[in-house]
Protein backbone atom coordinates (compact mmCIF):
# COMPACT_ATOMS: atom_id res chain seq x y z
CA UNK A 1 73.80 -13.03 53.98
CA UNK A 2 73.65 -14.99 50.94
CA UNK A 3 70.78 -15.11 48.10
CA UNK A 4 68.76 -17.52 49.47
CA UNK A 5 68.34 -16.03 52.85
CA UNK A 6 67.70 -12.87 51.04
CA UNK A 7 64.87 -14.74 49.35
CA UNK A 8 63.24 -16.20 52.31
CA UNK A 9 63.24 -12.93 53.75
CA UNK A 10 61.28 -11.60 50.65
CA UNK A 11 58.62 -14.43 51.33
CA UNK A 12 58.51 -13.71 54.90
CA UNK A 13 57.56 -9.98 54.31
CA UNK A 14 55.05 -10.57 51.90
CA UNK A 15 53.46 -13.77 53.73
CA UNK A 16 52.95 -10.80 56.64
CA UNK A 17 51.91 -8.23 54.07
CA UNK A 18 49.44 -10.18 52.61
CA UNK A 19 48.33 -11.24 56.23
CA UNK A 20 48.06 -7.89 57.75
CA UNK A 21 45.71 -7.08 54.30
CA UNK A 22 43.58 -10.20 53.90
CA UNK A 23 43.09 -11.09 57.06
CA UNK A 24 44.27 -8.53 60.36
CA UNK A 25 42.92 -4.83 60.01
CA UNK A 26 45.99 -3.46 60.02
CA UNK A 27 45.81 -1.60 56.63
CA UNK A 28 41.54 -0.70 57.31
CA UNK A 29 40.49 2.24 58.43
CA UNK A 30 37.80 2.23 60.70
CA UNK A 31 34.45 3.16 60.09
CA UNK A 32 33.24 6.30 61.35
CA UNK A 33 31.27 5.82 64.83
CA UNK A 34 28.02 8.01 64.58
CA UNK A 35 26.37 8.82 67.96
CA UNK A 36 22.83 10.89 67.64
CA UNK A 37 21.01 12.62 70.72
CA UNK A 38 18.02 14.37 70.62
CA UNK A 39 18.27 17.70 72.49
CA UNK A 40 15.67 17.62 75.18
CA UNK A 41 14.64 21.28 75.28
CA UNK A 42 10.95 23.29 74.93
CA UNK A 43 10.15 23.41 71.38
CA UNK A 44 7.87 26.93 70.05
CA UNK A 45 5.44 26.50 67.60
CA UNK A 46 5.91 28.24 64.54
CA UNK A 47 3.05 30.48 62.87
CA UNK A 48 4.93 29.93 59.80
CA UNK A 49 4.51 26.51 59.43
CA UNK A 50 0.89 26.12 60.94
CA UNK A 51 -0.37 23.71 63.44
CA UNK A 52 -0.39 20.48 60.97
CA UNK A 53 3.09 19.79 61.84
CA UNK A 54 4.40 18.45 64.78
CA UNK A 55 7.63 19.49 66.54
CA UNK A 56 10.41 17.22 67.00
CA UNK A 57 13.56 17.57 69.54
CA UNK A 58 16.34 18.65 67.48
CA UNK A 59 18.88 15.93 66.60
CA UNK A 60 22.52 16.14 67.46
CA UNK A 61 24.96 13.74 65.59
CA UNK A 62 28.12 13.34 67.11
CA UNK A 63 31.18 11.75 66.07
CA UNK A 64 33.99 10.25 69.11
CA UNK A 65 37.30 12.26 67.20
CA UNK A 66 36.97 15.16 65.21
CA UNK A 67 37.07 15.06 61.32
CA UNK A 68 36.58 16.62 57.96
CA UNK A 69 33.36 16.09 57.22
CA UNK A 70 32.77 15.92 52.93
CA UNK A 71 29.13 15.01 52.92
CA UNK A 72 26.12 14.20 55.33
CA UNK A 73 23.10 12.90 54.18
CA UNK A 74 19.72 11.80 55.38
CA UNK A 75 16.60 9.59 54.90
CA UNK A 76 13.69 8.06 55.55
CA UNK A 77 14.61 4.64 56.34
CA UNK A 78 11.49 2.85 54.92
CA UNK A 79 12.97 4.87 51.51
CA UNK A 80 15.91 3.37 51.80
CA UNK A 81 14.81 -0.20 52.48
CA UNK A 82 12.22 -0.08 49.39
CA UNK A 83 13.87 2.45 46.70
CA UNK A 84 16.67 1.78 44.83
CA UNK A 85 17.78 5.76 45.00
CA UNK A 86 16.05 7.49 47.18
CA UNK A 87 16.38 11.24 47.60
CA UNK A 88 17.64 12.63 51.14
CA UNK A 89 15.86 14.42 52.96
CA UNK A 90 18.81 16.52 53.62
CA UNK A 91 22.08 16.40 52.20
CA UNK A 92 24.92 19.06 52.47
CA UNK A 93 28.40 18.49 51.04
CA UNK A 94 31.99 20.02 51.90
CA UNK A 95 32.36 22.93 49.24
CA UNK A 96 35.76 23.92 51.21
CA UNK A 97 38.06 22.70 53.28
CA UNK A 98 35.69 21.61 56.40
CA UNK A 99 36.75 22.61 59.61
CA UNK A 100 37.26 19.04 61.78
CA UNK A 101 33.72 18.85 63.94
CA UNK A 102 32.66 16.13 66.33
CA UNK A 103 28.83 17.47 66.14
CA UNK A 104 26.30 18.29 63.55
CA UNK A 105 22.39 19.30 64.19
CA UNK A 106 20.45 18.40 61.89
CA UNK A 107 19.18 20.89 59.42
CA UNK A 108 21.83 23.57 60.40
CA UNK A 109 25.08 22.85 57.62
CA UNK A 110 28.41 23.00 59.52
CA UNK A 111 30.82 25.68 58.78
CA UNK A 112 32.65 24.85 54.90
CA UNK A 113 29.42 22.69 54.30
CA UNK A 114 26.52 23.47 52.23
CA UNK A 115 23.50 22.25 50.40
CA UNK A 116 23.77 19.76 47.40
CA UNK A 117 20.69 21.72 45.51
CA UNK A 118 20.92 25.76 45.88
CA UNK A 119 18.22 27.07 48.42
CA UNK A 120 16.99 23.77 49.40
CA UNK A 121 15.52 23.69 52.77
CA UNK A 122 15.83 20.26 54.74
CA UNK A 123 12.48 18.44 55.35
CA UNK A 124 11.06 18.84 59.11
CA UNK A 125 11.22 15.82 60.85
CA UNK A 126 8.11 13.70 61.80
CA UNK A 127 7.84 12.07 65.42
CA UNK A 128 7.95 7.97 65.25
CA UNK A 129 9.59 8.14 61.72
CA UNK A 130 12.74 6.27 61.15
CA UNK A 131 15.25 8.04 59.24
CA UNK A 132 18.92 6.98 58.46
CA UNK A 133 21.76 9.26 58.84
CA UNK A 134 25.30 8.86 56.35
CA UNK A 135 28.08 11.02 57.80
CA UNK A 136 31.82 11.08 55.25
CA UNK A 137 35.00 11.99 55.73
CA UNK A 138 36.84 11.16 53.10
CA UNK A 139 36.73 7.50 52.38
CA UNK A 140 35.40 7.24 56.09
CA UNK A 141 32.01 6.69 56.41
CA UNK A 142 28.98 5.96 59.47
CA UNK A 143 25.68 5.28 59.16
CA UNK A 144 23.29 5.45 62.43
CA UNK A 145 19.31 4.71 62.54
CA UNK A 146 17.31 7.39 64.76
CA UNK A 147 14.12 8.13 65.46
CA UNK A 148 13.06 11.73 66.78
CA UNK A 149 10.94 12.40 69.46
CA UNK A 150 7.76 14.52 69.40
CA UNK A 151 8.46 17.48 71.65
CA UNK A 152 7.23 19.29 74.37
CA UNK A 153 4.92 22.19 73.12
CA UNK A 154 5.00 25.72 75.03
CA UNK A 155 2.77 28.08 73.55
């Protein structure tokens, strides 16, 4: 081959380089597909925490392939919408090397996960609230909008 079919071979790769970047998702990786399911079974009350509150099905948060997890957090949504840094109402970050999970309950920090503030404990959800979830792995991230259920009450 001579030098100027060298050169138009050049052009060719980077016209598809720059293609496949600008303009294909070849080079993207895909954001993290969060799927959450409230767990449909009798709640207890607790005498701990008195009457006042009300129980809430607990909320499973599920991913489709299992990852590394570095960070979930949570919030109120109406927070979100109207505060310019709002503080979760639970947040747990990868202090290890995370196991790869495809579910998470909420409240309960996965195995190689912990709270972001020592001894925190993560706010009880309220029924009819809307709350945001933020799942991470690595540059990977997934936000889903839920809204938990008020539960069935066995006494």
């Amino acid at each position: 081959m001579d030098k100027r079919s060298w050169v138009m071979l050049g052009l060719l790769a980077a016209l598809l380089a720059c293609y496949g970047t600008f303009f294909a998702d070849w080079f993207r990786e895909e954001p993290l597909e969060i799927v959450g399911h409230p767990r449909k079974i009798a709640q207890r009350l607790d005498p701990k925490k008195g009457i006042e509150t009300t129980p809430v099905y607990p909320m499973v948060f599920g991913i489709p392939r299992k990852a590394e997890l570095t960070a979930i957090k949570v919030w109120k949504s109406d927070d979100l919408n109207t505060q310019k840094n709002p503080s979760p109402v639970w947040h747990v970050i990868a202090y290890t090397n995370s196991p790869p999970l495809k579910l998470v309950v909420y409240g309960i920090a996965p195995p190689g996960m912990r709270q972001v503030v020592e001894d925190a404990q993560p706010e009880a959800l309220a029924p009819g609230v809307s709350y945001t979830v933020q799942m991470e792995a690595g540059s990977r991230r997934g936000l889903l909008q839920f809204t938990p259920e008020k539960a069935v009450v066995e006494r």
